[in-house]
Every structure is written in structure tokens, then in C-alpha cells.
C-alpha atoms as a PDB file:
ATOM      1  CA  UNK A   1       0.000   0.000   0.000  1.00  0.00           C
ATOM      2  CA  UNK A   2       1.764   3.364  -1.146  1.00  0.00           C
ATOM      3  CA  UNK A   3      -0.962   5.802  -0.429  1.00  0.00           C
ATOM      4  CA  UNK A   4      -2.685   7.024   2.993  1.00  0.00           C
ATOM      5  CA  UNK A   5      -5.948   4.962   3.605  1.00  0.00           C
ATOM      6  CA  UNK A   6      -8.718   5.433   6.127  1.00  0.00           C
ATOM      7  CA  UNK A   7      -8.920   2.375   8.298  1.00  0.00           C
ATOM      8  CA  UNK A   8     -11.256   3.881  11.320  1.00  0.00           C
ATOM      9  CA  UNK A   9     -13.361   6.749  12.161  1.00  0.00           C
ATOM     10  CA  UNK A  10     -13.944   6.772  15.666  1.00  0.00           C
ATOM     11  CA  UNK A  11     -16.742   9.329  17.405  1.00  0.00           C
ATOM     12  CA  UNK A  12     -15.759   9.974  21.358  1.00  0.00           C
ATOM     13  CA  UNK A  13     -19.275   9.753  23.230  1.00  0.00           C
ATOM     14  CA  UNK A  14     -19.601  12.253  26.307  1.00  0.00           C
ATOM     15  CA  UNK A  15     -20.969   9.336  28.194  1.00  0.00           C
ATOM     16  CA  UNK A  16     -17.983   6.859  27.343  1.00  0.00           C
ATOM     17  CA  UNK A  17     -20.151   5.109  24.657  1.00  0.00           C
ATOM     18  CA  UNK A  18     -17.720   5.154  21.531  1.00  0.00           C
ATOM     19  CA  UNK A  19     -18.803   4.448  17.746  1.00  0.00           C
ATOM     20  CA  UNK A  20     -15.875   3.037  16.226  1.00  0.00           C
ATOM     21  CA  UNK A  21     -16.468   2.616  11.893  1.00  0.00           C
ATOM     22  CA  UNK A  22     -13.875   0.118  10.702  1.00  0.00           C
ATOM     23  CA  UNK A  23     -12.691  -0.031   6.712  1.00  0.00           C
ATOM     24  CA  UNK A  24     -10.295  -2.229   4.965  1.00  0.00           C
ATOM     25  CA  UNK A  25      -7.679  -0.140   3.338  1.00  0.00           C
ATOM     26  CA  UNK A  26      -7.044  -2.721   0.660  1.00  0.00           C
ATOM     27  CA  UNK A  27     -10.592  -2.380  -0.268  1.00  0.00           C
ATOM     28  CA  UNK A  28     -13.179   0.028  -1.603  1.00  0.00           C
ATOM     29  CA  UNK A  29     -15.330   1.275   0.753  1.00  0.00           C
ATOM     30  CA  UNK A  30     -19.000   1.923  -0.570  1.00  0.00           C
ATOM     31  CA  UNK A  31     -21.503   3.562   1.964  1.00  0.00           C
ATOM     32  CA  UNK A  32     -25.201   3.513   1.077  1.00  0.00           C
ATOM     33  CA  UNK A  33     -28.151   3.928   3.450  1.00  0.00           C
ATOM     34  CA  UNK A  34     -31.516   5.922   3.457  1.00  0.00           C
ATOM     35  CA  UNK A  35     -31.587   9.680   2.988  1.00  0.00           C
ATOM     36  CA  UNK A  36     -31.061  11.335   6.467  1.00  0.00           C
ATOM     37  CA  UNK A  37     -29.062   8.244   8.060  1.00  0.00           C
ATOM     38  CA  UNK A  38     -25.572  10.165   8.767  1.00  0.00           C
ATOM     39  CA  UNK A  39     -24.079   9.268   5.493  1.00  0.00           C
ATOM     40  CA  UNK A  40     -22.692  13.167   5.010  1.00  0.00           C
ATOM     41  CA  UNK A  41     -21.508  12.876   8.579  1.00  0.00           C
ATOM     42  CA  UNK A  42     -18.809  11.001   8.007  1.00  0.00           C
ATOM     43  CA  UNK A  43     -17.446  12.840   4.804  1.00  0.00           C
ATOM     44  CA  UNK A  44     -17.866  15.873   7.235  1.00  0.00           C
ATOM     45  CA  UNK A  45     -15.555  14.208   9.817  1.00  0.00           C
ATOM     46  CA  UNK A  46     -12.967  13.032   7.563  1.00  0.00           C
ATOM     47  CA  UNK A  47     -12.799  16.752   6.855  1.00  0.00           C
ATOM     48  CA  UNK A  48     -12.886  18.251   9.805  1.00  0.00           C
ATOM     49  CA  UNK A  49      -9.972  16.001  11.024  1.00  0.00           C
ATOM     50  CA  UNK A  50      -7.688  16.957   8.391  1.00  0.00           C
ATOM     51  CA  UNK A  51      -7.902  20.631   9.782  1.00  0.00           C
ATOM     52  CA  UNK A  52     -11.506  22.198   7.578  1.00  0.00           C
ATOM     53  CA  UNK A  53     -12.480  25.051   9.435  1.00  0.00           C
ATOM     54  CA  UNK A  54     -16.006  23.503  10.980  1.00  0.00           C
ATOM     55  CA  UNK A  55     -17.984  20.144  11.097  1.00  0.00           C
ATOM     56  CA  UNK A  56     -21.600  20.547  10.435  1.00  0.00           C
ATOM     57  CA  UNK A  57     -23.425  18.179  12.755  1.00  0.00           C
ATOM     58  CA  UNK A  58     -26.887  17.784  13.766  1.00  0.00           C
ATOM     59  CA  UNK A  59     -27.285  19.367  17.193  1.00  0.00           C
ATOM     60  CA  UNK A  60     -28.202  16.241  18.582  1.00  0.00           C
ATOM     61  CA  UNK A  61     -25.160  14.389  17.744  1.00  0.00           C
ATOM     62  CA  UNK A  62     -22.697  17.624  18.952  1.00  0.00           C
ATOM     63  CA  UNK A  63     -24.318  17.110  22.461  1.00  0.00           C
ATOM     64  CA  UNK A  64     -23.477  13.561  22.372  1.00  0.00           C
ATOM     65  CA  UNK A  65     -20.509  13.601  20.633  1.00  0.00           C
ATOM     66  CA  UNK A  66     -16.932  15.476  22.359  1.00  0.00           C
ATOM     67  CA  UNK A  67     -14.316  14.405  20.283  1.00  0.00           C
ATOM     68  CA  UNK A  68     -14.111  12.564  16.766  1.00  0.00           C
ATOM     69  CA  UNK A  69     -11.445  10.717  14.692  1.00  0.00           C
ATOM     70  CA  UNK A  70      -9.675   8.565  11.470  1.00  0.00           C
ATOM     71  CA  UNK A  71      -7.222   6.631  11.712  1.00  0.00           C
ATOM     72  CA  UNK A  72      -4.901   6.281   8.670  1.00  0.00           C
ATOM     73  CA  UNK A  73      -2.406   3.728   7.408  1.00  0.00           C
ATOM     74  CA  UNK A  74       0.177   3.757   4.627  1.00  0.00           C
ATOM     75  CA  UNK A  75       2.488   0.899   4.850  1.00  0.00           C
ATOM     76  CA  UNK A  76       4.301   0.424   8.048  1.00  0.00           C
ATOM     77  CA  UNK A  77       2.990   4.059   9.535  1.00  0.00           C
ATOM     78  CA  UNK A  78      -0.024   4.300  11.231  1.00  0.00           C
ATOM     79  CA  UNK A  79      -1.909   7.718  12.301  1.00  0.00           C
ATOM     80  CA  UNK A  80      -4.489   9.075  14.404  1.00  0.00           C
ATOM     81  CA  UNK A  81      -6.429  12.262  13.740  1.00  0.00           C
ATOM     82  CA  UNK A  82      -8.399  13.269  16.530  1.00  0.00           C
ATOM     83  CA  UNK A  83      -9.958  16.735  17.146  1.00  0.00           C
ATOM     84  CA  UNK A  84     -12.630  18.217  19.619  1.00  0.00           C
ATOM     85  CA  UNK A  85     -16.077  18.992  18.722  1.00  0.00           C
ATOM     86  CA  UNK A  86     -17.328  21.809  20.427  1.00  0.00           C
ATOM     87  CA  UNK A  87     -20.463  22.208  22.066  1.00  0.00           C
ATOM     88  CA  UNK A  88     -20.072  26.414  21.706  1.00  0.00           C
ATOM     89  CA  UNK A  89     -19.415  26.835  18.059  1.00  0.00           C
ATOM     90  CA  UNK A  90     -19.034  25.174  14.508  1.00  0.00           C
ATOM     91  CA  UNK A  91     -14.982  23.995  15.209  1.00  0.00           C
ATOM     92  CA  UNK A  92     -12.223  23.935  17.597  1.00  0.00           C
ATOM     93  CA  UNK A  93      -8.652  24.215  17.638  1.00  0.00           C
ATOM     94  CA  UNK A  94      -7.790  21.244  19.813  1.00  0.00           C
ATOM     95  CA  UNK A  95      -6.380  17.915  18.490  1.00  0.00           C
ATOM     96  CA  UNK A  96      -4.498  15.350  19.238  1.00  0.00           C
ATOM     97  CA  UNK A  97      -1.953  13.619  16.211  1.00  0.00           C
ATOM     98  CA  UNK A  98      -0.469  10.286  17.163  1.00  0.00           C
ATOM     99  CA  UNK A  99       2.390   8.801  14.399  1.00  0.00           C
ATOM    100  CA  UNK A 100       3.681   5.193  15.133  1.00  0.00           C
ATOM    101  CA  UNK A 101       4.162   1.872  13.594  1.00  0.00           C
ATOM    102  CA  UNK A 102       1.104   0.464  15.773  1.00  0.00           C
ATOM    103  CA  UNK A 103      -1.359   3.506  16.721  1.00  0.00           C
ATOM    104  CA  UNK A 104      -4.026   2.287  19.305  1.00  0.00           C
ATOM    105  CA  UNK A 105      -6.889   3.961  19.208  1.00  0.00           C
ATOM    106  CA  UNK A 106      -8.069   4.519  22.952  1.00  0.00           C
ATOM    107  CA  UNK A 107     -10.927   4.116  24.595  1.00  0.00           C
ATOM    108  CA  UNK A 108     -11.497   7.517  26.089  1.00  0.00           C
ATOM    109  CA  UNK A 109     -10.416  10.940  25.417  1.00  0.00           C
ATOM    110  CA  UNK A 110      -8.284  10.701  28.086  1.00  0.00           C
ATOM    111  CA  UNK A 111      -5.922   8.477  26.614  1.00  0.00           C
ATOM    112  CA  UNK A 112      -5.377  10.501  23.262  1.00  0.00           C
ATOM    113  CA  UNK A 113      -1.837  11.310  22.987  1.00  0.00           C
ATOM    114  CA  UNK A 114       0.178  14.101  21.080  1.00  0.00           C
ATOM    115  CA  UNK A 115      -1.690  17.301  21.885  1.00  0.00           C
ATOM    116  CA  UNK A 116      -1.665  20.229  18.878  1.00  0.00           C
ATOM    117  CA  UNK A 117      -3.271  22.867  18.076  1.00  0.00           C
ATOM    118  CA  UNK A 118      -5.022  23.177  14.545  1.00  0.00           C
ATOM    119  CA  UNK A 119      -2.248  25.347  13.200  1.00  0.00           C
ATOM    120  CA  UNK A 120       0.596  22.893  14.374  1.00  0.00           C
ATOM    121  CA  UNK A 121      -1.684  20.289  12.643  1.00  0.00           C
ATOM    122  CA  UNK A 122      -1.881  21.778   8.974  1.00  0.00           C
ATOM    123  CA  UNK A 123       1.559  22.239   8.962  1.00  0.00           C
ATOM    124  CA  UNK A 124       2.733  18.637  10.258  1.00  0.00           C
ATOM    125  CA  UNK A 125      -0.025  17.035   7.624  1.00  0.00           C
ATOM    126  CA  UNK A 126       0.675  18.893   4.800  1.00  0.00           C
ATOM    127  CA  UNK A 127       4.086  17.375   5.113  1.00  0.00           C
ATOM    128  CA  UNK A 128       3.600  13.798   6.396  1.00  0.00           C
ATOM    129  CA  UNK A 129       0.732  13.751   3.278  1.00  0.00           C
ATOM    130  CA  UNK A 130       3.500  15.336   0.886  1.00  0.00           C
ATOM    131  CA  UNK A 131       1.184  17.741  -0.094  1.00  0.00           C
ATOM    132  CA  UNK A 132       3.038  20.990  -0.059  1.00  0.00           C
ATOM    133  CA  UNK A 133       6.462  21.822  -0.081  1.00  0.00           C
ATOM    134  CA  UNK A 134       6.475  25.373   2.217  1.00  0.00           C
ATOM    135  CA  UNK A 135       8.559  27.120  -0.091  1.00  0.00           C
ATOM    136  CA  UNK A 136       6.141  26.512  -3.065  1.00  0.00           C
ATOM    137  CA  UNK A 137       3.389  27.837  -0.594  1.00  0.00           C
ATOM    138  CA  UNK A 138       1.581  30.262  -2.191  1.00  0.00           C
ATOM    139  CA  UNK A 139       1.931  28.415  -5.916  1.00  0.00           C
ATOM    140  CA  UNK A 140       0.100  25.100  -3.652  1.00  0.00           C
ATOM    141  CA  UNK A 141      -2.823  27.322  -2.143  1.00  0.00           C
ATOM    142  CA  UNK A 142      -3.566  29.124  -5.241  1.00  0.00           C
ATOM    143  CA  UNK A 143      -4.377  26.123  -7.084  1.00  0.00           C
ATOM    144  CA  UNK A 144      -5.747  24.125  -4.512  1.00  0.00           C
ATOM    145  CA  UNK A 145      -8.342  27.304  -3.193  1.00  0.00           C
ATOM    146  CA  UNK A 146     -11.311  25.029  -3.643  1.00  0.00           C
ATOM    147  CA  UNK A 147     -10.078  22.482  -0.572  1.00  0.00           C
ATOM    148  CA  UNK A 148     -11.022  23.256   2.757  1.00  0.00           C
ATOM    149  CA  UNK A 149      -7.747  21.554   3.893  1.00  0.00           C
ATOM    150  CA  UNK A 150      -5.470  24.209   1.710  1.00  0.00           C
ATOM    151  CA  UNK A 151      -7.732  27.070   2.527  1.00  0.00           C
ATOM    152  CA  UNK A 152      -7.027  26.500   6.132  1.00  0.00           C
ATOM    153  CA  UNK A 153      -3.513  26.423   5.639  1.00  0.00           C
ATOM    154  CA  UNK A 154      -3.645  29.794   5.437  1.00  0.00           C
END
């Protein structure tokens, strides 16, 4: 496997009740389900790990919900994404970013490791992912505008 592949998404419950979504990274995933179901959700927290600038969940799910994550693999490297959902407004700037050849994913909050802020994140993404060589900065933002992930960057 040469490319970063989603094998979890994990939402952190208030009330220690955890959703963990498992995928096979050597497969296609194909999610299907009745309009209304949460399908959009977890596009939405994909994005919102890699560093978008809000997650747009139903209210009901952002009182349940205080933290959520993916976990990706490329070869030998495992990581895990997590970052805070926050019961005040539509983001926050608190994450966690755990790199390893076996990345657990814990069972709480509590036992996230490698606090960052959402800045710190962008940067150490963009160059795990290879997407942007800092020098070439501006060049990278202007033609990527349209993703949330390169219009944070900024």
C-alpha cells in the first residue's frame, strides 16, 4: 500500500459510549443507506480532522458527541487524527496527532496522545501527506483554493 488509507473513524461519546467505523484499506469502501441516516456525517468528519475550518453536525449528535477521529495507514505508519467537537461553536482548535508503527486507538479521550493545536496540525499534515512543499506555498494554495484543507492552511 503506497498511499494514505482510512482504516477507522472513531466518534468519542460524552458518556464513554464510543462508535468506532472500521474499513479495509485494501478495499473500496461503498456507503449507502436511506436519505437522512448520517451518510454526510462522516465525509464531514474526515474533513474536519484533516484541519476544515467547521464540522456541520446535527445538534443532537454535537451534544453527544466530544471528540471525533480517522485513523490512517500507509504501509508500516499508522496515524491518528483526533480533534474536539465543540459544544459552543461550529470547530475547535484542539487535536491530538499520534504517528507510530502500531497507533491504538483509545478508549477515552483521556488516553489521546500528542496534543496540537489546529495550526501545528496543517503544517505537520501537509508534510507527512507530501502535499506541499512550504517554499512553493503560495503556488500550492492558489491552485488548490477550492479544498477546505489548503484554505485552512492559510
Amino acid at each position: 500500500m503506497s498511499r494514505w488509507n482510512i482504516s477507522h473513524i472513531v466518534y468519542y461519546s460524552q458518556h464513554g459510549q464510543n462508535r468506532i467505523l472500521e474499513f479495509d484499506p485494501g478495499n473500496v469502501t461503498i456507503i449507502t443507506g436511506a436519505s437522512r441516516t448520517g451518510k454526510t456525517y462522516i465525509i464531514e468528519t474526515i474533513d474536519y480532522c484533516l484541519c476544515s475550518s467547521s464540522i456541520d453536525l446535527s445538534n443532537l449528535i454535537k451534544k453527544k458527541v466530544s471528540f471525533v477521529g480517522i485513523k490512517l495507514v500507509k504501509d508500516n505508519t499508522e496515524l491518528l487524527i483526533a480533534r474536539e467537537v465543540s459544544q459552543k461553536s461550529s470547530s475547535s482548535s484542539k487535536m491530538f496527532i499520534e504517528i507510530g508503527n502500531s497507533v491504538n486507538i483509545p478508549d477515552s479521550v483521556d488516553g489521546l496522545k500528542g496534543s496540537i493545536n489546529e495550526s501545528q496540525a496543517r503544517t505537520l499534515l501537509a508534510e507527512r501527506f507530501g502535499l506541499i512543499n512550504f517554499k512553493d506555498y503560495e503556488e500550492y494554495a492558489a491552485t488548490y483554493s477550492r479544498c477546505n484543507f489548503f484554505k485552512n492552511l492559510r
